[in-house]
Protein backbone atom coordinates (compact mmCIF):
# COMPACT_ATOMS: atom_id res chain seq x y z
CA UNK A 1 0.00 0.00 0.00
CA UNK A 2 1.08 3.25 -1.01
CA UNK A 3 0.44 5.78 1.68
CA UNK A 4 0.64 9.65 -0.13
CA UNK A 5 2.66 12.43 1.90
CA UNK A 6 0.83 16.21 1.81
CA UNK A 7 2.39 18.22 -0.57
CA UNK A 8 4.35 20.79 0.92
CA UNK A 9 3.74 23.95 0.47
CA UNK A 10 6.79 26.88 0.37
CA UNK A 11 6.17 29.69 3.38
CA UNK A 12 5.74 32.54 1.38
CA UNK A 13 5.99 36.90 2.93
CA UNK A 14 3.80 38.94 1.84
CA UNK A 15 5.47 41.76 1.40
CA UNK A 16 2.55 44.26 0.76
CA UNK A 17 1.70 44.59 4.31
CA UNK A 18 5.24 44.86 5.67
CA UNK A 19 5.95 48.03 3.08
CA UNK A 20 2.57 49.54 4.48
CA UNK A 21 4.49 48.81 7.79
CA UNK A 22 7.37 50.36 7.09
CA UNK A 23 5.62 53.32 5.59
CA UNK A 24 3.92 54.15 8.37
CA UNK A 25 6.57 53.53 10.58
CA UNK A 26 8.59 56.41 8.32
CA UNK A 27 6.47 58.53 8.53
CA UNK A 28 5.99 58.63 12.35
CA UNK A 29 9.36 59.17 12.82
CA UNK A 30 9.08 62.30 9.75
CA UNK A 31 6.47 63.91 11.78
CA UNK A 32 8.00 62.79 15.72
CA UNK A 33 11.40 64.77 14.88
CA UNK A 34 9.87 67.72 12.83
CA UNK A 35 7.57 68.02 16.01
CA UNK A 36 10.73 67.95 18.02
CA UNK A 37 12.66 70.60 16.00
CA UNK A 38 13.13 74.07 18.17
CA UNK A 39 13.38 76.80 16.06
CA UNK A 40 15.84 79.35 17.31
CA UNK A 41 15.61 82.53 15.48
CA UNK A 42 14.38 85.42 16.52
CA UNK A 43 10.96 87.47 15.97
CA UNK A 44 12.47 90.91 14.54
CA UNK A 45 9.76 93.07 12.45
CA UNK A 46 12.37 94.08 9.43
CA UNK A 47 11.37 97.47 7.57
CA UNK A 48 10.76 96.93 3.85
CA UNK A 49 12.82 98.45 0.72
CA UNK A 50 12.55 97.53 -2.86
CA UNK A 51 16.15 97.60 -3.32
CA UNK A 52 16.91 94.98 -0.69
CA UNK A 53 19.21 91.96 -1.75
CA UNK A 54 20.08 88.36 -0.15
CA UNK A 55 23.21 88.63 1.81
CA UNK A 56 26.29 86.66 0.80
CA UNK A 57 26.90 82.98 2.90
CA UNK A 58 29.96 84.21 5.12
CA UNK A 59 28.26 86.44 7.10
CA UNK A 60 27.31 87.34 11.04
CA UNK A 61 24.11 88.40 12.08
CA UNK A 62 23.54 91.14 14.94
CA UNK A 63 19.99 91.39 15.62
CA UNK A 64 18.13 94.43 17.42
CA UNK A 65 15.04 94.02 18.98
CA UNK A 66 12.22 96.57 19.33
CA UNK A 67 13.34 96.13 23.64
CA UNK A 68 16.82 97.21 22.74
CA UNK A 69 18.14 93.76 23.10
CA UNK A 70 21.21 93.07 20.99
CA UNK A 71 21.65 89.48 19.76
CA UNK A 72 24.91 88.15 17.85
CA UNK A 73 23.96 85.14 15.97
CA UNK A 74 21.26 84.24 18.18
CA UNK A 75 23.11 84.95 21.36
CA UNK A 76 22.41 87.45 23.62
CA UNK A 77 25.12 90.68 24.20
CA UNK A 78 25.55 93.26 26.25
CA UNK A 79 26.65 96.39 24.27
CA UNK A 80 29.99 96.94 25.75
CA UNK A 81 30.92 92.98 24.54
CA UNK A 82 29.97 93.55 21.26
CA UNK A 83 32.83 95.07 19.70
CA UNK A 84 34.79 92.26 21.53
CA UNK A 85 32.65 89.45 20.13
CA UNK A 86 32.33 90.72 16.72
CA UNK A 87 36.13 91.37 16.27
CA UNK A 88 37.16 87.88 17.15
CA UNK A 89 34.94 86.84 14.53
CA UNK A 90 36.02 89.09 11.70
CA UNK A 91 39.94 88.51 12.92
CA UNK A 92 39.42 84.61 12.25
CA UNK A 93 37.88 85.71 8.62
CA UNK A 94 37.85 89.45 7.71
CA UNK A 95 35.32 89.30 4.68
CA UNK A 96 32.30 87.96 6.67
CA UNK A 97 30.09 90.18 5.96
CA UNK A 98 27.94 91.72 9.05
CA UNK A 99 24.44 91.94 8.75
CA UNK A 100 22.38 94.39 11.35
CA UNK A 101 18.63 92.90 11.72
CA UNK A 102 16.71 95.83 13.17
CA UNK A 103 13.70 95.88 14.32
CA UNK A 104 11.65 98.76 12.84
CA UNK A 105 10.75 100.11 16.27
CA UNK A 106 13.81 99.97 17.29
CA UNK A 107 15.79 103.11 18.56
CA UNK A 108 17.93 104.52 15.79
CA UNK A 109 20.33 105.61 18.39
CA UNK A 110 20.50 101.78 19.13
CA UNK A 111 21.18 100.71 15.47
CA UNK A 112 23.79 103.29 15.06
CA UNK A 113 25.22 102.13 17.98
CA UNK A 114 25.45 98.72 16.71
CA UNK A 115 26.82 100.01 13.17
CA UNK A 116 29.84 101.91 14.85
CA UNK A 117 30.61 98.90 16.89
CA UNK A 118 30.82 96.49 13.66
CA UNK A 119 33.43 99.49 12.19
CA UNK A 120 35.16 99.70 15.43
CA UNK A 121 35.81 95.83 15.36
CA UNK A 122 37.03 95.73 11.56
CA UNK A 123 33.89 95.26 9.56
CA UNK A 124 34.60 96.00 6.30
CA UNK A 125 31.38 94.85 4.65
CA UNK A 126 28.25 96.42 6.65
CA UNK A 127 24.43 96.03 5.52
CA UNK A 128 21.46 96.57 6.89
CA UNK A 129 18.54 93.12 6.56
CA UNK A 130 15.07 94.29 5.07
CA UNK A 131 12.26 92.20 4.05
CA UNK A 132 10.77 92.50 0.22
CA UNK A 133 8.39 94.60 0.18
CA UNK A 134 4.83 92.94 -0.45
CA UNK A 135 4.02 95.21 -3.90
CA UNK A 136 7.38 94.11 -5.43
């Protein structure tokens, strides 16, 4: 007598349900780190001009706030450091550029202020940041 064995049959993955898997896991982890992202910049209200032009890459930003604050590249300074702090920047690479984002209720005796400090510490490329205007 002749006794027949089951056929065996191959395991097989499906591999539609592990890509939607992986998709979703993907994009939890998308949407977990952009939630987790702390934006650093600062809230300055720039004045508009039709002129205005991006700045070159090589550059350090001194932000005024509407308060009077003074900010170097994010980073809170009193005004008697920032001659100090901006010319140890422009010693290690004199053509950075220094860019003064004021706000536009910000004392213009405070902006000048900033602008003679950038000359006193070597600046030798000075503009002012301005947003387009909304016409243009």
């Amino acid at each position: 007598m002749k006794i027949q064995r089951p056929t065996r049959r191959r395991p097989r993955i499906e591999l539609i349900p592990m890509i939607d898997t992986i998709f979703f896991i993907l994009v939890f982890f998308v949407v977990a780190s952009l939630s987790m992202v702390h934006q650093r910049g600062l809230r300055v209200d720039l004045p508009s001009a039709r002129t205005g032009t991006r700045p070159e890459e090589l550059r350090v930003d001194v932000t005024v706030r509407a308060d009077g604050d003074i900010f170097v590249d994010r980073e809170p300074v009193e005004s008697g450091e920032l001659v100090g702090r901006l010319r140890n920047t422009l010693e290690a690479q004199p053509e950075t550029l220094v860019v003064v984002n004021a706000d536009r209720k910000a004392e213009h005796g405070r902006v000048v202020e900033v602008m003679d400090a950038a000359r006193r510490a070597g600046a030798q490329s000075l503009t002012i940041a301005t947003r387009p205007e909304a016409g243009s």
